[in-house]
Every structure is written in C-alpha cells, then in structure tokens.
PDB file of N, CA and C in Angstrom:
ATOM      1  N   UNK A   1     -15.521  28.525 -12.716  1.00  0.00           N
ATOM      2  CA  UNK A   1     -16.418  27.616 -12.022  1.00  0.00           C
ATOM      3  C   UNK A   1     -15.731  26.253 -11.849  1.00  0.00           C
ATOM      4  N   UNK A   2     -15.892  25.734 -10.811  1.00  0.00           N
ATOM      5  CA  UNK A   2     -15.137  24.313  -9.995  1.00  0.00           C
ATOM      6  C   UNK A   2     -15.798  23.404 -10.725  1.00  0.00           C
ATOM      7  N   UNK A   3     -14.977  22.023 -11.686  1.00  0.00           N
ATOM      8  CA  UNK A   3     -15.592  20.995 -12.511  1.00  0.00           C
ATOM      9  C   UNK A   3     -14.898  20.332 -12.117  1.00  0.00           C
ATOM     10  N   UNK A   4     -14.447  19.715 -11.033  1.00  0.00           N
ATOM     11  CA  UNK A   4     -13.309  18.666 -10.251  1.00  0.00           C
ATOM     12  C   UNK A   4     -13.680  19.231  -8.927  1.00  0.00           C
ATOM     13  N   UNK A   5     -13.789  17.539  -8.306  1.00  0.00           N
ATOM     14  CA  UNK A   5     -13.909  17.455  -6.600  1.00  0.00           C
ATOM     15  C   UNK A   5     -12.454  16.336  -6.398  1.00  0.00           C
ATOM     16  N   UNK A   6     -11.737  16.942  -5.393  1.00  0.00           N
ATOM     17  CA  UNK A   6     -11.307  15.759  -4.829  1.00  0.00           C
ATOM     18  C   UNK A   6     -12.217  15.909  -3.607  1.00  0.00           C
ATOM     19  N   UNK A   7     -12.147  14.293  -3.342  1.00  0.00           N
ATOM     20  CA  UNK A   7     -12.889  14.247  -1.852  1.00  0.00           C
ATOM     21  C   UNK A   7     -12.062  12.962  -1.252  1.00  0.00           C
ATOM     22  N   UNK A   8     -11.360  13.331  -0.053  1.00  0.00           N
ATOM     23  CA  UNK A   8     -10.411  12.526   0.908  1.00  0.00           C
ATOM     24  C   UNK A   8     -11.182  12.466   2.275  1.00  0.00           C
ATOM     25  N   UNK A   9     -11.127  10.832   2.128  1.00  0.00           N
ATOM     26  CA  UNK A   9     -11.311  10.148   3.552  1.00  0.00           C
ATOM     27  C   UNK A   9     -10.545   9.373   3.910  1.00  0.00           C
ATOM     28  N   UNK A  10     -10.399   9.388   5.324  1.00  0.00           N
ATOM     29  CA  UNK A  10      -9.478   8.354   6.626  1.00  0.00           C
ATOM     30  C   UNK A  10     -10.665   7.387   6.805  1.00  0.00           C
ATOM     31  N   UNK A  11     -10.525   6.198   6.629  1.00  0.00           N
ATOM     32  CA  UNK A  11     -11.040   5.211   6.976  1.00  0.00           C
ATOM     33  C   UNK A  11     -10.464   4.713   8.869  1.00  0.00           C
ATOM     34  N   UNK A  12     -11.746   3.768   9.531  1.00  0.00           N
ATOM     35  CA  UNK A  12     -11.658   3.281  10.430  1.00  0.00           C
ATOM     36  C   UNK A  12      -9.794   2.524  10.357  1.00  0.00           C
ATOM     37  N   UNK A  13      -9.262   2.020  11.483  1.00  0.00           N
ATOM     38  CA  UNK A  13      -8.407   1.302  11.493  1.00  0.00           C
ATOM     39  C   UNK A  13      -8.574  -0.102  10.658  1.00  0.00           C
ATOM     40  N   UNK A  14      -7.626  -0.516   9.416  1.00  0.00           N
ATOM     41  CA  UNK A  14      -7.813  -1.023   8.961  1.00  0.00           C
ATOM     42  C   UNK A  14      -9.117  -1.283   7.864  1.00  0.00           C
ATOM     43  N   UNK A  15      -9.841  -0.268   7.983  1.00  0.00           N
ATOM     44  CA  UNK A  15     -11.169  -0.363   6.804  1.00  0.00           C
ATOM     45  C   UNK A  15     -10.914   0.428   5.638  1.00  0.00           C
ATOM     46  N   UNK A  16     -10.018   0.017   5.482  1.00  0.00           N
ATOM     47  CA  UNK A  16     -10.095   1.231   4.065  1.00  0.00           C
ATOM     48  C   UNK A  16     -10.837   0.272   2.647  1.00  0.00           C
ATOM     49  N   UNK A  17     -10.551  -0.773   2.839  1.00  0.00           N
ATOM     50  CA  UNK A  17     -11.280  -1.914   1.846  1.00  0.00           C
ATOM     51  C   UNK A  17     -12.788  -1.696   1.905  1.00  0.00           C
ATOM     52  N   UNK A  18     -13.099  -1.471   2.817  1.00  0.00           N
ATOM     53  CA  UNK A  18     -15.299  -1.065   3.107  1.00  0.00           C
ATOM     54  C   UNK A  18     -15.107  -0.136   3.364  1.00  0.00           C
ATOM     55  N   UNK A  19     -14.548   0.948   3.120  1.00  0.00           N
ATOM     56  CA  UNK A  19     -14.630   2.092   2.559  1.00  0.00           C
ATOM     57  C   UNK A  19     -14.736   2.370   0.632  1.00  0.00           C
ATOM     58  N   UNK A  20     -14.021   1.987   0.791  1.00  0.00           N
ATOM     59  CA  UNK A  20     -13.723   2.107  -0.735  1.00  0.00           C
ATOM     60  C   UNK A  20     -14.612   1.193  -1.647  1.00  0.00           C
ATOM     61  N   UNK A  21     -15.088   0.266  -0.803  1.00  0.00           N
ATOM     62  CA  UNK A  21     -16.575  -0.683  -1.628  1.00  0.00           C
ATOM     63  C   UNK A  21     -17.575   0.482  -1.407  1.00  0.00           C
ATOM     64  N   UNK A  22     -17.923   0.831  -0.586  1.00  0.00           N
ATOM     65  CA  UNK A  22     -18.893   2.043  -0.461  1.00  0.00           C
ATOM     66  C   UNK A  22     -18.665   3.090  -0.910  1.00  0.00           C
ATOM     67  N   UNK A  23     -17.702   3.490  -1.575  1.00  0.00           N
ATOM     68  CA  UNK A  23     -17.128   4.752  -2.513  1.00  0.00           C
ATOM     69  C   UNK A  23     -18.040   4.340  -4.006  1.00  0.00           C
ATOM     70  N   UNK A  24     -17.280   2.800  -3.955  1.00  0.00           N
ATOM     71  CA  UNK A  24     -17.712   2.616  -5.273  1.00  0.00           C
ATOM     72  C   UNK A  24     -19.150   2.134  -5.736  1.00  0.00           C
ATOM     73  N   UNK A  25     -19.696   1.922  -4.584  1.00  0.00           N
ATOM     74  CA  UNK A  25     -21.284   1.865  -4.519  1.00  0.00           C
ATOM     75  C   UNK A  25     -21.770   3.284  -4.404  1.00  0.00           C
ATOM     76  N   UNK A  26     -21.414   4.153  -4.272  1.00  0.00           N
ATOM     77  CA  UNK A  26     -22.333   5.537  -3.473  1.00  0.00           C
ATOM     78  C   UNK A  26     -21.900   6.594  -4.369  1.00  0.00           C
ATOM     79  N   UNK A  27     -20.975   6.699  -4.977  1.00  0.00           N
ATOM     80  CA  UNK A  27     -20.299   8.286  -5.595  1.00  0.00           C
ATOM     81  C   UNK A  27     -20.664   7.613  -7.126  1.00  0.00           C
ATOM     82  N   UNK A  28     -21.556   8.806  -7.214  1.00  0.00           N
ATOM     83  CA  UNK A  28     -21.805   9.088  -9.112  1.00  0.00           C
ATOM     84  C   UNK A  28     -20.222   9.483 -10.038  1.00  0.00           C
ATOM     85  N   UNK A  29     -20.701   8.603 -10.671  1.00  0.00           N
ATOM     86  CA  UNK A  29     -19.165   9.046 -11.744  1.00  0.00           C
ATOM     87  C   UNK A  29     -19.404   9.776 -12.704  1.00  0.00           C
ATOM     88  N   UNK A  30     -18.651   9.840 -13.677  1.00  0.00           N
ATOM     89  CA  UNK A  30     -17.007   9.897 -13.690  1.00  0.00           C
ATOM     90  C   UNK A  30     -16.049  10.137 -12.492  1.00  0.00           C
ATOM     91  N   UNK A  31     -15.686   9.148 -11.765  1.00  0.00           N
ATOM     92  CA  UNK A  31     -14.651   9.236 -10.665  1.00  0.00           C
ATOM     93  C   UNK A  31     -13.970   8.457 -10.745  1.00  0.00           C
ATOM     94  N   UNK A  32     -12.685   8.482 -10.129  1.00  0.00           N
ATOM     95  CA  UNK A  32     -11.322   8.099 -10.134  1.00  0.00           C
ATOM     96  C   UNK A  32     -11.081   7.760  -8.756  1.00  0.00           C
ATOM     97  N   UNK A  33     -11.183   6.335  -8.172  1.00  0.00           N
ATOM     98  CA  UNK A  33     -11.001   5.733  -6.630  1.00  0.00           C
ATOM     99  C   UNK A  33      -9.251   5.872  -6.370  1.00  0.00           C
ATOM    100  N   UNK A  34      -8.685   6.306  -5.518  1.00  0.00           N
ATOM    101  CA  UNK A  34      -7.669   5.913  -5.347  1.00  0.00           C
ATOM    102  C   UNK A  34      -7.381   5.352  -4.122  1.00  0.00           C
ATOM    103  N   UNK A  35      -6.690   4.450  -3.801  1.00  0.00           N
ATOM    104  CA  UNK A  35      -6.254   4.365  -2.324  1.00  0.00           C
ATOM    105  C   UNK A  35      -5.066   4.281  -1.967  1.00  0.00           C
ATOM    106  N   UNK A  36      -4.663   5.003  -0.647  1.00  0.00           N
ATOM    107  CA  UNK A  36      -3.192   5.557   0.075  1.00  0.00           C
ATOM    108  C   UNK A  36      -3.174   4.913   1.307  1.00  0.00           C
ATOM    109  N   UNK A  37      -1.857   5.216   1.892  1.00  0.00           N
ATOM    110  CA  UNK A  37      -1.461   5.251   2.975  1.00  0.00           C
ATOM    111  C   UNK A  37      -2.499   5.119   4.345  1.00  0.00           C
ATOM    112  N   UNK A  38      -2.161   5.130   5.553  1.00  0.00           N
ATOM    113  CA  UNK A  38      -2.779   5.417   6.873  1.00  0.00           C
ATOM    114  C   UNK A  38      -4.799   5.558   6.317  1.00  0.00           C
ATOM    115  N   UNK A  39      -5.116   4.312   5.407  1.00  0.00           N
ATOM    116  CA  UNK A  39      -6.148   4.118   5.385  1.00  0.00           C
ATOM    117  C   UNK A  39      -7.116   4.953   4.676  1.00  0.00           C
ATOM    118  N   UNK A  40      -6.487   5.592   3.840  1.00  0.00           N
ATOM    119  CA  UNK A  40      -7.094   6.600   3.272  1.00  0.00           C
ATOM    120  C   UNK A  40      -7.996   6.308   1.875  1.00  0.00           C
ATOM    121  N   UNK A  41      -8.902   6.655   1.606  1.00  0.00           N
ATOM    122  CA  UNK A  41      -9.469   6.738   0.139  1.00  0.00           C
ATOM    123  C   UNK A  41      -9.794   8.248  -0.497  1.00  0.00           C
ATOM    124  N   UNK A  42      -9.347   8.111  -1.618  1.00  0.00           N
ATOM    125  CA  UNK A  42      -9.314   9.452  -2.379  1.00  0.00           C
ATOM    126  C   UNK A  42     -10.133   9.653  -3.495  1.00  0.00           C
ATOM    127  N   UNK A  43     -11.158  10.541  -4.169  1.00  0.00           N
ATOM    128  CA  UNK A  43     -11.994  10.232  -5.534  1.00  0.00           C
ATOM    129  C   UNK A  43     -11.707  11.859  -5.858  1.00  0.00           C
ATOM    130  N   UNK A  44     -11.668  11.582  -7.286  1.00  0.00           N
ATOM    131  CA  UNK A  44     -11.534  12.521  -8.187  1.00  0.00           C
ATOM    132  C   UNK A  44     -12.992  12.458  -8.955  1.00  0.00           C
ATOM    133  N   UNK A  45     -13.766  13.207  -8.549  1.00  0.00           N
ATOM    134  CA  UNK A  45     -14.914  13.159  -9.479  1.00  0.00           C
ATOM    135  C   UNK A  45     -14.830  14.377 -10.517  1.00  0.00           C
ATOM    136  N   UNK A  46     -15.181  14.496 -11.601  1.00  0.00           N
ATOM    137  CA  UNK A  46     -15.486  15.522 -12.589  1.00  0.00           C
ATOM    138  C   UNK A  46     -17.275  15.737 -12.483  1.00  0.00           C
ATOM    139  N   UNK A  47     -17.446  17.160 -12.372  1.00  0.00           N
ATOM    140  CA  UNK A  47     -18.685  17.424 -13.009  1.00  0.00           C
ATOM    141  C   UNK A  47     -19.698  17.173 -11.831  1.00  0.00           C
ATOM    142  N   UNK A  48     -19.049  16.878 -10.437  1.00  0.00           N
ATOM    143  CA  UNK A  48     -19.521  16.835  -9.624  1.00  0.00           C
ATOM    144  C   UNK A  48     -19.979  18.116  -8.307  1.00  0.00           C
ATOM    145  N   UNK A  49     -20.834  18.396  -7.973  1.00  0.00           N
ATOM    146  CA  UNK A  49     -20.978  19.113  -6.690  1.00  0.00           C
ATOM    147  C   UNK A  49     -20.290  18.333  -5.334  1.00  0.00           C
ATOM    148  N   UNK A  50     -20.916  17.832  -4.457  1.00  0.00           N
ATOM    149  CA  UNK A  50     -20.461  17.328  -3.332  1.00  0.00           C
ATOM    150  C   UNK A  50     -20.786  16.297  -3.401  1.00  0.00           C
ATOM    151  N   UNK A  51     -20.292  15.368  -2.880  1.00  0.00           N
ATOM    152  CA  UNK A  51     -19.862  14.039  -3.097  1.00  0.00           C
ATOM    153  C   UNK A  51     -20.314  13.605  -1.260  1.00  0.00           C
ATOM    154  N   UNK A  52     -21.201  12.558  -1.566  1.00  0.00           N
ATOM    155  CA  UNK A  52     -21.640  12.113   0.107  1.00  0.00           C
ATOM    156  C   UNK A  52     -21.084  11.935   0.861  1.00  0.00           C
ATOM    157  N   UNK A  53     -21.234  11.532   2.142  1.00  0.00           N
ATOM    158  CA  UNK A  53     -21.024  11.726   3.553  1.00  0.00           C
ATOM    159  C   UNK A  53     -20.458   9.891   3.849  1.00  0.00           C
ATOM    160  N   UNK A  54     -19.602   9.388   4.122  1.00  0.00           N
ATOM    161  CA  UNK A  54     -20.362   7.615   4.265  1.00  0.00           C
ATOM    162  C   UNK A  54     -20.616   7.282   5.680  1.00  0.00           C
ATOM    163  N   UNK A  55     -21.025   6.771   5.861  1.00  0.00           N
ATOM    164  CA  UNK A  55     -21.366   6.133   6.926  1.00  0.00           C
ATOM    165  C   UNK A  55     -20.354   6.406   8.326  1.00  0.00           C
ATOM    166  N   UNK A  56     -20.586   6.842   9.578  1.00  0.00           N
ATOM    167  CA  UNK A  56     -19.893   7.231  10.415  1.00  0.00           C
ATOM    168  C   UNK A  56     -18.990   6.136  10.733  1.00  0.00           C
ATOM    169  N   UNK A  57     -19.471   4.934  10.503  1.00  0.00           N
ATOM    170  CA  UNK A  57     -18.736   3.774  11.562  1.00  0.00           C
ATOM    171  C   UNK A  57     -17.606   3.672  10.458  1.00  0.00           C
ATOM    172  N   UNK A  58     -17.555   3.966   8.803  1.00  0.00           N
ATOM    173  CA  UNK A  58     -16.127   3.779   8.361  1.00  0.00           C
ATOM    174  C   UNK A  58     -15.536   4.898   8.323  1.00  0.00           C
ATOM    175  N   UNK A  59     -15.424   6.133   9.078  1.00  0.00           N
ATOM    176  CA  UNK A  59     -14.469   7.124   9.103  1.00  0.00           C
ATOM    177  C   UNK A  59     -13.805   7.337   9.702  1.00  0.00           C
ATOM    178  N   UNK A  60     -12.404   7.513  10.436  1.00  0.00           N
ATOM    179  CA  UNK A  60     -11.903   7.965  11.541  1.00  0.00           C
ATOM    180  C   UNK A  60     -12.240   9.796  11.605  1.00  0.00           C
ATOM    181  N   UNK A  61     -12.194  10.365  10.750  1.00  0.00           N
ATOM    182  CA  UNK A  61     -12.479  11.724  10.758  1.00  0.00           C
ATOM    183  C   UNK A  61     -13.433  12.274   9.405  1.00  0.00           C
ATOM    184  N   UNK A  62     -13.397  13.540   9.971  1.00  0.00           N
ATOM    185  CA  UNK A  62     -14.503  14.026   8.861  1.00  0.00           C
ATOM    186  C   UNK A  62     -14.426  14.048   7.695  1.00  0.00           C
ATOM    187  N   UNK A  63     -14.554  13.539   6.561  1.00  0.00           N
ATOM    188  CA  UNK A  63     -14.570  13.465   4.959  1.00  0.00           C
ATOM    189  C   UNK A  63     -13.769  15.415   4.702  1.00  0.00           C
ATOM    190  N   UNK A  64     -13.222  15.336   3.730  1.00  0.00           N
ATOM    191  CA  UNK A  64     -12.713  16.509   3.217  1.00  0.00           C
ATOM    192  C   UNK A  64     -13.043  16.508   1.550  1.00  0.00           C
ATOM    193  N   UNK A  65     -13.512  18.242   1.485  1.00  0.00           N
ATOM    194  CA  UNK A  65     -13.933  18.180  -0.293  1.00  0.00           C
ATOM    195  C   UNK A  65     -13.267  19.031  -0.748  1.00  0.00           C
ATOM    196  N   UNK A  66     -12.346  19.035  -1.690  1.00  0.00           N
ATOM    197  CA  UNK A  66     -12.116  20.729  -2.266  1.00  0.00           C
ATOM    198  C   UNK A  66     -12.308  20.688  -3.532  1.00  0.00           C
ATOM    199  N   UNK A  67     -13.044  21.905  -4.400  1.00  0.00           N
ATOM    200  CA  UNK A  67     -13.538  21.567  -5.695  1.00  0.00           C
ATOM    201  C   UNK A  67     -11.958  22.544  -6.323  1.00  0.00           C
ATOM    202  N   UNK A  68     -11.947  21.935  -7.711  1.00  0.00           N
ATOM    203  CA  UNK A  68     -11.042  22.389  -8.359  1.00  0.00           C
ATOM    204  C   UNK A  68     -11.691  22.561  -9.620  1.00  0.00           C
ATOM    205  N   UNK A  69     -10.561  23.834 -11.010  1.00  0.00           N
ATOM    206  CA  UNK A  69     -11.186  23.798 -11.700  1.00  0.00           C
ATOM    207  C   UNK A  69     -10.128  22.775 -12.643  1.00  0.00           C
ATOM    208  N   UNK A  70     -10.327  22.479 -13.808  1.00  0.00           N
ATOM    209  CA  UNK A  70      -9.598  21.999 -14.549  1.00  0.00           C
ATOM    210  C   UNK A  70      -8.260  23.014 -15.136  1.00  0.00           C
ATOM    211  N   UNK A  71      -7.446  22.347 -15.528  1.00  0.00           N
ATOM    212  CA  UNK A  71      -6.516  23.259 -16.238  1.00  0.00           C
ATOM    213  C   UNK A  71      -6.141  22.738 -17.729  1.00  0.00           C
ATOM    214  N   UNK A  72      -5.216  21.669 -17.610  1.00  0.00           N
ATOM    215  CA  UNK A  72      -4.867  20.853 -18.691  1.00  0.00           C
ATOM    216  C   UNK A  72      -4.399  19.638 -18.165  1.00  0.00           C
ATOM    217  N   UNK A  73      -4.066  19.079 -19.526  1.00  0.00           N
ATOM    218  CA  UNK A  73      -3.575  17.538 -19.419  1.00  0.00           C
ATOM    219  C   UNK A  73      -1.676  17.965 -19.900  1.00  0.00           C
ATOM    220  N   UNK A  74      -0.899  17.129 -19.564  1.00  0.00           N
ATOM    221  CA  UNK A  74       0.418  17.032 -20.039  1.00  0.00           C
ATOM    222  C   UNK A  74       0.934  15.521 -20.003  1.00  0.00           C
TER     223      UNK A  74
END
C-alpha cells in the first residue's frame, strides 16, 4: 500500500514563489516543499492520499501525483 505522494507542479511564468505559498497554505503535512528549475514546485507528503488541485491561474500545466511506497532510509 502507497504511504508517499510526490506531487509536481509547473508554476505560471515566473510564479513559482505563489505557488509554493499556496503549497504551504493548502497541503496537510508531513510534507517536504521543494523547489526546482523551469518553475517548478515539488511535495513529498507521507501518509497522504491526493494532495489538491491549486488554483488554475498558478499552473502552467496539470499538477502530477504518483504515490509511492516507502522502502528505507540510507
């Protein structure tokens, strides 16, 4: 059974900053914000199902989820 979500979004041009305020307002934790390249924000939630939708005007494309299970730490 899947106990890890990553969930990756493309932010608007240049919004990845109000994106990622709204990550951190909107996604239940335990999560892990990261931010990348070409505007991207990334969350690692544990213990999570699906992880919301944000707001159309900060996405360039559709949010992506893939659940994972745990393995180990090294």
């Amino acid at each position: 059974m899947a106990d890890t979500l990553m969930w990756e979004a493309r932010a608007v041009p240049g919004g990845r900053d109000a994106l990622a305020r709204w990550v951190v307002e909107n996604v239940p934790g335990p999560a892990d914000v990261y931010l990348g390249g070409q505007d991207r924000v990334v969350v690692i939630a544990r213990g999570a199902g699906r992880l919301p939708e944000p707001p159309a005007d900060l996405v360039a494309r559709p949010v992506a989820q893939w659940p994972f299970t745990f393995h180990r730490s090294v």
